[in-house]
C-alpha atoms as a PDB file:
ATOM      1  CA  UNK A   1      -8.214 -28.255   8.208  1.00  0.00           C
ATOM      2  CA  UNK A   2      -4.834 -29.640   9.246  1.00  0.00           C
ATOM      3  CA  UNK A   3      -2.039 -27.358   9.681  1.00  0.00           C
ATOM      4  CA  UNK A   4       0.193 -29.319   7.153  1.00  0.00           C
ATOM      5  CA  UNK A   5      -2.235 -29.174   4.715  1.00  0.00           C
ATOM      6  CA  UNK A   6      -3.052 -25.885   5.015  1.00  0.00           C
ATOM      7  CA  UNK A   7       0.519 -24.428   4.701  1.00  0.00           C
ATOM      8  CA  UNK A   8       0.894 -26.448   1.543  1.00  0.00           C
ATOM      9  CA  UNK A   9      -2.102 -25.363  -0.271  1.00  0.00           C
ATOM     10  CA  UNK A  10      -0.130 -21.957   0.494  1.00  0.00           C
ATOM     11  CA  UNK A  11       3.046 -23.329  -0.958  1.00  0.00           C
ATOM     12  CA  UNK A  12       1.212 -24.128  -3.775  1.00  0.00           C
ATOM     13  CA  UNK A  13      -1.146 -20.951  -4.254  1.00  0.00           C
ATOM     14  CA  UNK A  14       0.765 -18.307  -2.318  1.00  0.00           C
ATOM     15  CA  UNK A  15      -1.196 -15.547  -1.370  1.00  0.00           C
ATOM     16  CA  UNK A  16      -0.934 -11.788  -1.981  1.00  0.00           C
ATOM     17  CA  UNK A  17       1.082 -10.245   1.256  1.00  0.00           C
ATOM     18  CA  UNK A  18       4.575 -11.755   1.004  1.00  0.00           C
ATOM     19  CA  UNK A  19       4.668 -12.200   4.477  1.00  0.00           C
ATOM     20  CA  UNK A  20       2.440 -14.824   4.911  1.00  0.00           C
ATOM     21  CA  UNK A  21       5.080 -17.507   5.734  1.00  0.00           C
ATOM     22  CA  UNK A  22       6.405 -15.463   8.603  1.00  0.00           C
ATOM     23  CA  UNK A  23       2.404 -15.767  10.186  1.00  0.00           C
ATOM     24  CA  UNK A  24       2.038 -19.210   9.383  1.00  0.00           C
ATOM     25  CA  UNK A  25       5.152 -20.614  11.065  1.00  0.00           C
ATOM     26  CA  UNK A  26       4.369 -18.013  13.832  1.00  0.00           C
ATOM     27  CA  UNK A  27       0.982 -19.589  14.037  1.00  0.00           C
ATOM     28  CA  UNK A  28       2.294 -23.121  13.539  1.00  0.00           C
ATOM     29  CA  UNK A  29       4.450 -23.287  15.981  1.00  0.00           C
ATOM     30  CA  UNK A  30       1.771 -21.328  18.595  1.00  0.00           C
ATOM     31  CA  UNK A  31      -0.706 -24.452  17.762  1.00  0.00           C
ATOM     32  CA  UNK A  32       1.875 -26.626  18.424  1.00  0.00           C
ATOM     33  CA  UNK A  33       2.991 -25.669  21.279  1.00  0.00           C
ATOM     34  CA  UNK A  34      -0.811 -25.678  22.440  1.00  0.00           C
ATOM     35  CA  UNK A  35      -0.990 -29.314  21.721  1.00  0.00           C
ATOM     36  CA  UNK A  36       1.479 -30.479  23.605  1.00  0.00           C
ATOM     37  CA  UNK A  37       0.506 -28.041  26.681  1.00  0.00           C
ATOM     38  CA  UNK A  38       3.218 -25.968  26.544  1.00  0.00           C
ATOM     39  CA  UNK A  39       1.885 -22.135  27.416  1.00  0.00           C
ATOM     40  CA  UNK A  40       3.236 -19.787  25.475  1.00  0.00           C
ATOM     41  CA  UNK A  41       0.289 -17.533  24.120  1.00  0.00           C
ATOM     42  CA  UNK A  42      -1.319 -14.828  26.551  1.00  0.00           C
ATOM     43  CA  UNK A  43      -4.971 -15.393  26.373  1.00  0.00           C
ATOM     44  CA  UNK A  44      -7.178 -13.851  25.183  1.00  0.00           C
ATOM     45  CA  UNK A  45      -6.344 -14.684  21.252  1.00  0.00           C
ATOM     46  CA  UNK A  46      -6.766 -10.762  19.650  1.00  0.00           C
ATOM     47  CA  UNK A  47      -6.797 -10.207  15.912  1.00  0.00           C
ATOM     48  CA  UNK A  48      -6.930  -7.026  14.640  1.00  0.00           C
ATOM     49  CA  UNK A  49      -9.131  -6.814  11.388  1.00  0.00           C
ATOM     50  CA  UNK A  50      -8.061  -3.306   9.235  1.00  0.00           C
ATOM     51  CA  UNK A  51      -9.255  -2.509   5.868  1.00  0.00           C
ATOM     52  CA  UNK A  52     -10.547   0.963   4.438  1.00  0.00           C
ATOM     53  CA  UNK A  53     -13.957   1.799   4.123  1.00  0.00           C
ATOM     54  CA  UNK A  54     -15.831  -0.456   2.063  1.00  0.00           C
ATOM     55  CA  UNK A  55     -13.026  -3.266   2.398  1.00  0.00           C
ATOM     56  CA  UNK A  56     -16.012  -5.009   3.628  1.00  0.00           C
ATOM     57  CA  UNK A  57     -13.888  -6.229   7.221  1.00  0.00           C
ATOM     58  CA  UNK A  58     -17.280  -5.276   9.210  1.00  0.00           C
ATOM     59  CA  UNK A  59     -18.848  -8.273   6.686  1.00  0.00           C
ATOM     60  CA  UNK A  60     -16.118 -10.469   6.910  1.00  0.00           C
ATOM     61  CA  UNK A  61     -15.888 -10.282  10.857  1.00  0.00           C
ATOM     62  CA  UNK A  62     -19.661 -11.361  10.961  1.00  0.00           C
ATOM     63  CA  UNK A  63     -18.779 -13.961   9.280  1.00  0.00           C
ATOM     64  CA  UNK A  64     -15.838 -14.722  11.140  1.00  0.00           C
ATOM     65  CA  UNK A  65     -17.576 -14.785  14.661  1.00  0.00           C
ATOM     66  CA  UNK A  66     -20.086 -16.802  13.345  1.00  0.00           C
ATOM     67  CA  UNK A  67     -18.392 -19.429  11.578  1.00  0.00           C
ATOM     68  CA  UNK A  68     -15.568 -19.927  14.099  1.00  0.00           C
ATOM     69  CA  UNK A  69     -16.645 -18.804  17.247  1.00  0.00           C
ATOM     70  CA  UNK A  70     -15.046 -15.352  18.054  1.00  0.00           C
ATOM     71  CA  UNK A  71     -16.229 -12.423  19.752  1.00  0.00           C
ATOM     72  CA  UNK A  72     -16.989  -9.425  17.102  1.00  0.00           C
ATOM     73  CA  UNK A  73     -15.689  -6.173  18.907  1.00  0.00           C
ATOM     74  CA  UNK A  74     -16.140  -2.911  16.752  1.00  0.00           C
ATOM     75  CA  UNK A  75     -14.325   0.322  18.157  1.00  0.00           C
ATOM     76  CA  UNK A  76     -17.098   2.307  16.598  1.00  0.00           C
ATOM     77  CA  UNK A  77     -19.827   0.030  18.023  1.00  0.00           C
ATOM     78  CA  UNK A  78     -18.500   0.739  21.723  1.00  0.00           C
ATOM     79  CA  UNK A  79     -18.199   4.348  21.279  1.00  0.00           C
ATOM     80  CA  UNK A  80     -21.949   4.720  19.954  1.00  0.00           C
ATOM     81  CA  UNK A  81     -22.770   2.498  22.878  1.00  0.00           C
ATOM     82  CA  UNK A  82     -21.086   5.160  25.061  1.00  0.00           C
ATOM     83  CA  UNK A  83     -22.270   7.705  23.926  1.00  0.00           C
ATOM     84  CA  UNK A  84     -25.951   6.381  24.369  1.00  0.00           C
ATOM     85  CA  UNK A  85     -25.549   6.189  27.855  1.00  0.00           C
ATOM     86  CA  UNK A  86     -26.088   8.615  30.787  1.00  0.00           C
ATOM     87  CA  UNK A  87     -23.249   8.365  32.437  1.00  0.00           C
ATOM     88  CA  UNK A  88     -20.075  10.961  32.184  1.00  0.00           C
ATOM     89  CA  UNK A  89     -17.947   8.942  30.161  1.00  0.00           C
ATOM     90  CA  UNK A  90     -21.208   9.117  27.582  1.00  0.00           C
ATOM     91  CA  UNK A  91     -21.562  12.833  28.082  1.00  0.00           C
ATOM     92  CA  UNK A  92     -17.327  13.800  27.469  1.00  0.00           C
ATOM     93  CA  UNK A  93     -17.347  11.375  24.399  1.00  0.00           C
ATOM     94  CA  UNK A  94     -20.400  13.491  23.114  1.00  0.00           C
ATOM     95  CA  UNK A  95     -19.370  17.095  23.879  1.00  0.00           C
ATOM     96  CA  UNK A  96     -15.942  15.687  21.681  1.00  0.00           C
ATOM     97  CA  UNK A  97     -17.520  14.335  18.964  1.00  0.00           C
ATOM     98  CA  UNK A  98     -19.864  17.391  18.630  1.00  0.00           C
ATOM     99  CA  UNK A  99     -16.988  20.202  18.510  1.00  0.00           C
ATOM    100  CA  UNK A 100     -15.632  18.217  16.030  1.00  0.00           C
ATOM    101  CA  UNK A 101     -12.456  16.407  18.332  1.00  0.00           C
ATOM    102  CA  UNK A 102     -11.096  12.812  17.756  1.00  0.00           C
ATOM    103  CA  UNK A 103     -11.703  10.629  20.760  1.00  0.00           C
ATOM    104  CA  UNK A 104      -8.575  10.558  22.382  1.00  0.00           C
ATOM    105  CA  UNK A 105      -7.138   6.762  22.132  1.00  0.00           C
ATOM    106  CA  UNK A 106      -7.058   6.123  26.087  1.00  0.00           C
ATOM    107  CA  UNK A 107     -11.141   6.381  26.089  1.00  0.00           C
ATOM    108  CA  UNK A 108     -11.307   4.053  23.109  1.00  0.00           C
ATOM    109  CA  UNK A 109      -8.355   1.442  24.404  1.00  0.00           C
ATOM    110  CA  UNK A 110     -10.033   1.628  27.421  1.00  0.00           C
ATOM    111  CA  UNK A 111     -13.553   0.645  26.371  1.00  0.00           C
ATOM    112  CA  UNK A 112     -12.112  -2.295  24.536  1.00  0.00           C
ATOM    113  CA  UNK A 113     -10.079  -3.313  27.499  1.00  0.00           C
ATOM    114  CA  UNK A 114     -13.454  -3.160  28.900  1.00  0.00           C
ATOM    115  CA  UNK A 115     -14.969  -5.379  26.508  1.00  0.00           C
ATOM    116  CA  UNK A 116     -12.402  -7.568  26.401  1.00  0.00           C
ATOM    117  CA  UNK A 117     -11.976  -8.521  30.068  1.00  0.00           C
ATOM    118  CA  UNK A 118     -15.881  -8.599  30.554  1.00  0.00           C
ATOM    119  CA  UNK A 119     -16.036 -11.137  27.479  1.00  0.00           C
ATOM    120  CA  UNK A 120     -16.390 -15.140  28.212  1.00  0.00           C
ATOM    121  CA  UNK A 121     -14.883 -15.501  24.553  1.00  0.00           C
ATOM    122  CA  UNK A 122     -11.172 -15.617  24.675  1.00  0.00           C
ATOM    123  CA  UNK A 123     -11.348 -15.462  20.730  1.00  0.00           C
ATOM    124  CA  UNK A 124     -11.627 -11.663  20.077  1.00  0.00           C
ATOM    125  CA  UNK A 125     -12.060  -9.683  16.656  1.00  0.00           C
ATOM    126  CA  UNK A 126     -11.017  -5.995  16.690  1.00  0.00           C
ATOM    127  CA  UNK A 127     -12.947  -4.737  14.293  1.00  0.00           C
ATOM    128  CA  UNK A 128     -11.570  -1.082  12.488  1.00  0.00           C
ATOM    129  CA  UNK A 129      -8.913  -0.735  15.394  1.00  0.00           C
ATOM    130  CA  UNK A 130      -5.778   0.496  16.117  1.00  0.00           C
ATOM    131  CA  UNK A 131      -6.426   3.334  13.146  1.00  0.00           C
ATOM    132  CA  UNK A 132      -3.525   5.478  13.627  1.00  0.00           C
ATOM    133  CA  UNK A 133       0.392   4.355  15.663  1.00  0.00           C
ATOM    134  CA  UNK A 134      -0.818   6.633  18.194  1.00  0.00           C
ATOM    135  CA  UNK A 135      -4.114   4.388  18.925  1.00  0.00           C
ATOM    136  CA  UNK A 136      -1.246   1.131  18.161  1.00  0.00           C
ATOM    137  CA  UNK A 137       1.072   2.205  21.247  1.00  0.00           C
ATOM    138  CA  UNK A 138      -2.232   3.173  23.353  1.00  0.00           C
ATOM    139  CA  UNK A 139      -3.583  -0.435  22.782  1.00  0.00           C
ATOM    140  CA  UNK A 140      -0.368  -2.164  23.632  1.00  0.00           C
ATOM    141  CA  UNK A 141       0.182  -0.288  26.788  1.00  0.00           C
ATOM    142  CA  UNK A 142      -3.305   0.049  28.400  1.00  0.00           C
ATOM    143  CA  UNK A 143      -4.179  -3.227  27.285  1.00  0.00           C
ATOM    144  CA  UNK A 144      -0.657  -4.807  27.766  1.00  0.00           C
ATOM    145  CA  UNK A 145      -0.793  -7.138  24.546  1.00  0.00           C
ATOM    146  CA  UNK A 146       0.205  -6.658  21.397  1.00  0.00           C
ATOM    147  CA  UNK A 147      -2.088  -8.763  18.639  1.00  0.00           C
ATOM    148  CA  UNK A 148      -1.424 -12.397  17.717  1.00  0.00           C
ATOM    149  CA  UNK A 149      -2.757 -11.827  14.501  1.00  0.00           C
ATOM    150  CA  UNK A 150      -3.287  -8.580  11.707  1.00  0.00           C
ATOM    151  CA  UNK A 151      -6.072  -9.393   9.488  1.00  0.00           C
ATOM    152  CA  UNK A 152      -5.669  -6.784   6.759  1.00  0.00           C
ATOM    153  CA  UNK A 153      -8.475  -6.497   3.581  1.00  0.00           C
ATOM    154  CA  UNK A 154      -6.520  -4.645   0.797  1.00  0.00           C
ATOM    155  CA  UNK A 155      -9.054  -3.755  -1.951  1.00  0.00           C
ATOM    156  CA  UNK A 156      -8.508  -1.181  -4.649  1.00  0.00           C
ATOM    157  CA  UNK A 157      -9.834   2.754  -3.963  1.00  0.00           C
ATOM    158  CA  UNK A 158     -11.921   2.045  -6.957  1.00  0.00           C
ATOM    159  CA  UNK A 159     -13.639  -0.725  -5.587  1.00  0.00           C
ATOM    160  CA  UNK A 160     -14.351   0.677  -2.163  1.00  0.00           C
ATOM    161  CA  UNK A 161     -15.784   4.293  -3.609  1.00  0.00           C
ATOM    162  CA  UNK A 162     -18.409   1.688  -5.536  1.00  0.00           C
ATOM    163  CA  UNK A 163     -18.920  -0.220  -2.367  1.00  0.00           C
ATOM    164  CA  UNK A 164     -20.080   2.595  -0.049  1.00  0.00           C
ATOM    165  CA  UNK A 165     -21.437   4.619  -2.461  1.00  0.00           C
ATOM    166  CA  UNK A 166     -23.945   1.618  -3.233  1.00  0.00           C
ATOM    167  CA  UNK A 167     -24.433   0.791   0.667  1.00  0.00           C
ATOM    168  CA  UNK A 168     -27.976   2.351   2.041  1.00  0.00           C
ATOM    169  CA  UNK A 169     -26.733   3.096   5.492  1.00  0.00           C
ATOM    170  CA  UNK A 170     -28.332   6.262   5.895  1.00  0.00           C
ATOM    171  CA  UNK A 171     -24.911   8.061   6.323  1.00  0.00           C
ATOM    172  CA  UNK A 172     -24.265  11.470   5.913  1.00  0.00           C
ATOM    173  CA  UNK A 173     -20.422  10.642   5.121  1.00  0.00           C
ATOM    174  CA  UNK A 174     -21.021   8.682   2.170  1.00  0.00           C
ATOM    175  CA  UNK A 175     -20.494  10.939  -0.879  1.00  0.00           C
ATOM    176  CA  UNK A 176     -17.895  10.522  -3.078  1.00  0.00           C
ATOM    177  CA  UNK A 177     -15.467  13.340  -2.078  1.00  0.00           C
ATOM    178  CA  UNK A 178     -15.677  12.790   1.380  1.00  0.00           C
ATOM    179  CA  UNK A 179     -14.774   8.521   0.893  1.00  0.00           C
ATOM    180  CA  UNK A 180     -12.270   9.822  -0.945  1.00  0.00           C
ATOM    181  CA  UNK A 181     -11.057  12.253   2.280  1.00  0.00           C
ATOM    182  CA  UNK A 182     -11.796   9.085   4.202  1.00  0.00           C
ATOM    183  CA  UNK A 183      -9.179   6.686   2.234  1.00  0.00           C
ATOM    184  CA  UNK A 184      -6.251   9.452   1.997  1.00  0.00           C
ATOM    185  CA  UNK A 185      -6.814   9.879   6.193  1.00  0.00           C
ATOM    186  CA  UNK A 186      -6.641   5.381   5.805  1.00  0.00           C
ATOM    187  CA  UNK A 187      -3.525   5.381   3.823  1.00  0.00           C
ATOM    188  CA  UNK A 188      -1.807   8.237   5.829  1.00  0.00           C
ATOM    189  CA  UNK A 189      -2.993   7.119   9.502  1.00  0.00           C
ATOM    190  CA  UNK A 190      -3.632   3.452   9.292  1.00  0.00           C
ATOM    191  CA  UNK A 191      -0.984   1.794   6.446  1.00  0.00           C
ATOM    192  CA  UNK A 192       1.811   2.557   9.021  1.00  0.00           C
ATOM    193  CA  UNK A 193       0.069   0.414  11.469  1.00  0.00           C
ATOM    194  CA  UNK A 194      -0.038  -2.285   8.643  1.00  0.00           C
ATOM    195  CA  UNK A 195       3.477  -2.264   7.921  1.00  0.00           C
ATOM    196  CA  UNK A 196       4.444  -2.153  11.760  1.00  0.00           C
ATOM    197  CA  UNK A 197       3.253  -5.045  12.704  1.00  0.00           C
ATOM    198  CA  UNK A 198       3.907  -6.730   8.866  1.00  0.00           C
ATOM    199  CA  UNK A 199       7.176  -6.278   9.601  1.00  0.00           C
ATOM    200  CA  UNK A 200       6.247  -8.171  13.194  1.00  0.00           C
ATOM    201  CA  UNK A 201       5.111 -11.238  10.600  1.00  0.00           C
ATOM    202  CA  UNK A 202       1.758 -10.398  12.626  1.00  0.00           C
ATOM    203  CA  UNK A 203      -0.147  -9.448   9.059  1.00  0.00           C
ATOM    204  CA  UNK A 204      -2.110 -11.639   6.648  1.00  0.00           C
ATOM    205  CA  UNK A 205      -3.123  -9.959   4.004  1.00  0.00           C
ATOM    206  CA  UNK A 206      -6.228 -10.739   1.730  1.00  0.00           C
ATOM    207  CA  UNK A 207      -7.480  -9.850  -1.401  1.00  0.00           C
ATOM    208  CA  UNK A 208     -10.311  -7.910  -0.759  1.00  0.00           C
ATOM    209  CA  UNK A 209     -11.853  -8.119  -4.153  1.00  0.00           C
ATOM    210  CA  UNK A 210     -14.950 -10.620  -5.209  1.00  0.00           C
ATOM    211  CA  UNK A 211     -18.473 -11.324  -3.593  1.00  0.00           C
ATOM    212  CA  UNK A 212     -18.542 -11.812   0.094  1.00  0.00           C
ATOM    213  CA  UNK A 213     -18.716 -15.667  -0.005  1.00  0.00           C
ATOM    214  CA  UNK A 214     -15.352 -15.619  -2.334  1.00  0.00           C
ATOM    215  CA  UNK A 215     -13.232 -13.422   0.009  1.00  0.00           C
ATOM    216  CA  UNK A 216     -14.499 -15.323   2.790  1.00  0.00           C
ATOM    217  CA  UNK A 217     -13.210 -18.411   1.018  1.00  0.00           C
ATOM    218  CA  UNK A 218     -10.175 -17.005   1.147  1.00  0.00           C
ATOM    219  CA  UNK A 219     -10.359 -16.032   5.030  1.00  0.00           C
ATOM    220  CA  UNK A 220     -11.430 -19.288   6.385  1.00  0.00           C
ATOM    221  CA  UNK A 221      -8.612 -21.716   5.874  1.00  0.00           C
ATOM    222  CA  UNK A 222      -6.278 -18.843   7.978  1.00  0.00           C
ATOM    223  CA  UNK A 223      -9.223 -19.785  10.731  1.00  0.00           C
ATOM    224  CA  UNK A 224      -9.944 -22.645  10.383  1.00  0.00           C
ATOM    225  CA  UNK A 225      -6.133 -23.538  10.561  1.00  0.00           C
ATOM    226  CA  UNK A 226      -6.135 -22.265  14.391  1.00  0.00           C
ATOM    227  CA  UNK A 227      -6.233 -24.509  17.602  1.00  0.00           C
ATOM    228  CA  UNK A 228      -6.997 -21.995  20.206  1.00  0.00           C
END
């Protein structure tokens, strides 16, 4: 879809986050500025896709990476692929996890940095990452970038309580009190991230609620919008 057009199907059906005209004309003038040769972005292109539990973002990136081409990076993917290894990094990241620490940011930052530079996809999904300004400021000054683009799935507590309750996962975690735990520990640690870089005009914002094909329908023109 053509940039033009795009923008004024948002004129016309504006969508939730109210900052959405700041990241369009961001992202406008990025694609234009691509056309005519002119570098201006740092490669690789890095969205960060945040939602709560049950938002459904880990669905929504599949879909993402397959439709248009990006590399799906999940901060809890790497970590469990860590921690399956024998080497020390695998070992410290256990012993952590089993006396009941948080993984200090550098050793996450660092394994997406990792990731990142080892990718042949400069079009990179972070999938549930930066969670908290502390892992924010880690990213930005391990990595040395902040994110061209926020991808944030706001969906109502309601909605996400049904979501992983009714997901067969297998996971311990998914009762009702502790989902609820899990979304006051979102809204305290990972809505200030949100509104950092919303105030950046870094975050689009979708409505998280409907089947997967409908909020995907409401992803893809943001993606399919992009000349990178």
């Amino acid at each position: 879809m053509d940039l033009f057009f795009f923008f004024f199907h948002q004129l016309l059906e504006p969508p939730v986050d109210t900052k959405w005209l700041e990241v369009c004309g961001t992202l406008y003038y990025r694609n234009c500025e691509a056309k005519e040769g002119i570098s201006y972005q740092r490669s690789p292109f890095i969205t960060f896709v945040l939602g709560g539990p049950g938002s459904g973002k880990g669905t929504q990136c599949i879909k993402i990476a397959e439709t248009f081409g990006f590399a799906h990076l999940s901060a809890g993917d790497l970590l469990r692929k860590e921690m399956s290894s024998d080497n020390e990094n695998g070992a410290m990241i256990r012993d952590i996890i089993k006396e009941g620490k948080i993984v200090p940011s550098e050793i996450t930052v660092n394994l997406i940095r990792r990731a990142i530079e080892s990718s042949k996809n400069h079009k990179i999904l972070i999938d549930g990452f930066p969670r908290s300004d502390e892992n924010r400021i880690a990213f930005e000054r391990i990595v040395g970038v902040e994110p061209d683009l926020v991808l944030f799935f706001d969906c109502p507590e309601e909605e996400m309580v049904k979501r992983v309750l009714n997901r067969n996962q297998g996971r311990i975690d998914d009762n009702i009190e502790t989902i609820k735990k899990r979304l006051k520990v979102f809204e305290k640690l990972n809505l200030p991230v949100i509104n950092h870089y919303s105030a950046k005009g870094k975050v689009y914002k979708i409505n998280a609620e409907g089947t997967v094909d409908e909020i995907f329908e409401k992803v893809r023109p943001l993606f399919a919008s992009l000349s990178i």
